[in-house]
Protein backbone atom coordinates (compact mmCIF):
# COMPACT_ATOMS: atom_id res chain seq x y z
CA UNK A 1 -111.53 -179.76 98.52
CA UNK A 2 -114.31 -180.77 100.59
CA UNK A 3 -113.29 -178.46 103.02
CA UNK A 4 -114.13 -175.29 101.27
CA UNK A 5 -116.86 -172.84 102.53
CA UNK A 6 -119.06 -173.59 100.07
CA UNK A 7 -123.04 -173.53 100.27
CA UNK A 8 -124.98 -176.61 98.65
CA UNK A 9 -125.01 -176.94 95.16
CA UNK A 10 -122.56 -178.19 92.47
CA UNK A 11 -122.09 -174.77 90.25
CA UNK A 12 -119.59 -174.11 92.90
CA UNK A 13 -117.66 -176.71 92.76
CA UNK A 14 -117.43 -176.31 88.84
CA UNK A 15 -116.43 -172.81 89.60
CA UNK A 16 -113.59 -173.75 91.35
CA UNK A 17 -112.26 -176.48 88.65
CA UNK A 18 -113.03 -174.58 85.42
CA UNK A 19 -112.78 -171.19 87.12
CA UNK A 20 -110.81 -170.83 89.92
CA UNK A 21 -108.21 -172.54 89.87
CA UNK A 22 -107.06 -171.88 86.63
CA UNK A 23 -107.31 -167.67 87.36
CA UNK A 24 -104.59 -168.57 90.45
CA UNK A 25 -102.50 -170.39 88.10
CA UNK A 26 -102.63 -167.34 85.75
CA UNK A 27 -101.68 -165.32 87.97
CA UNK A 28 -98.65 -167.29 89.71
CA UNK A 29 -97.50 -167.49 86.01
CA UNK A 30 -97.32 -164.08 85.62
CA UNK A 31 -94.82 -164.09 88.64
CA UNK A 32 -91.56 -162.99 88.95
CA UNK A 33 -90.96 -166.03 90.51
CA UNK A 34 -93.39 -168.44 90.15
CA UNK A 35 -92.21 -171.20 92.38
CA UNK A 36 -92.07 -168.47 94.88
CA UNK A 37 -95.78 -167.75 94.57
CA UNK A 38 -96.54 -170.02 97.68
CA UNK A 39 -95.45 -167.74 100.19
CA UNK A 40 -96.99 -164.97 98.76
CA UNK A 41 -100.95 -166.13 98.72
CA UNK A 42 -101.57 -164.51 102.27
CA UNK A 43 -99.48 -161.94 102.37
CA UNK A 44 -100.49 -160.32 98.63
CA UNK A 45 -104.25 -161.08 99.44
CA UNK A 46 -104.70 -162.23 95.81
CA UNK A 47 -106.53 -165.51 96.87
CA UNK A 48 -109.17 -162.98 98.08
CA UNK A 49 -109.24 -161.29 95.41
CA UNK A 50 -109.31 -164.02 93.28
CA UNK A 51 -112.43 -165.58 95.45
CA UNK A 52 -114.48 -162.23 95.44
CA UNK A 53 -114.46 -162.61 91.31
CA UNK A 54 -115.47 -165.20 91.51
CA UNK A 55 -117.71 -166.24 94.37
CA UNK A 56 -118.72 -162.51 95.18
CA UNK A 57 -121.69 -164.08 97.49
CA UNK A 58 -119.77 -165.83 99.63
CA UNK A 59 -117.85 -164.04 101.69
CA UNK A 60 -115.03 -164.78 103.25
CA UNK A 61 -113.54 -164.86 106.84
CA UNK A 62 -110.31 -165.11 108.12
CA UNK A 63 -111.02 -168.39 108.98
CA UNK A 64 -112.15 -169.59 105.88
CA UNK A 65 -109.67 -167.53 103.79
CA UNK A 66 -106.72 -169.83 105.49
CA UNK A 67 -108.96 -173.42 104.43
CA UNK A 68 -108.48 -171.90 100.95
CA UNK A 69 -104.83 -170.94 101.49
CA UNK A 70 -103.79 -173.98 102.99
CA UNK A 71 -105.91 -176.15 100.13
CA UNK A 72 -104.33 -174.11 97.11
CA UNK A 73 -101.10 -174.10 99.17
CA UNK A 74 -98.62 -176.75 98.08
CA UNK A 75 -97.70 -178.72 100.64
CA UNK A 76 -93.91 -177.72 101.90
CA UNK A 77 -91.22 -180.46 102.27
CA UNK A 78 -89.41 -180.82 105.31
C-alpha cells in the first residue's frame, strides 16, 4: 500500500480503507463473474473511475494507474 501515489497526509489513506476499497469490492460483486473481475480492472477502466470519486485531486497517470492495478490485483498463481 505504501506504494500508492498518494500526497502527505493520513485522510488518504483512510480513504482508501473505509472508502475505496470497499466501492471496488461493490462493484466486482455486482459481476457477472466475480472471480473473473481481475482481468477486467484495466481493460474496463473502472479502477479509474473508481479513483476519480474518490480522490478527484489526484490525478492519475498511466504509470500510477498500473501501482493501483497491480496493488488491488490479486496476485495470480502459477
Amino acid at each position: 500500500m505504501r506504494d500508492l501515489p498518494f500526497p502527505r497526509g493520513a485522510i488518504y489513506v483512510q480513504l482508501w480503507r473505509n472508502t475505496f476499497v470497499p466501492a471496488l469490492l461493490a462493484w466486482a460483486g455486482a459481476q457477472e463473474d466475480a472471480f473473473g473481475t481481475n482481468g477486467k480492472l484495466e481493460s474496463m477502466g473502472q479502477i479509474g473511475v473508481i479513483w476519480d470519486n474518490i480522490y478527484p485531486d489526484i490525478a492519475l497517470n498511466d504509470k500510477e494507474l498500473k501501482i493501483v492495478v497491480n496493488v488491488v490485483r490479486l496476485p495470480t498463481q502459477e
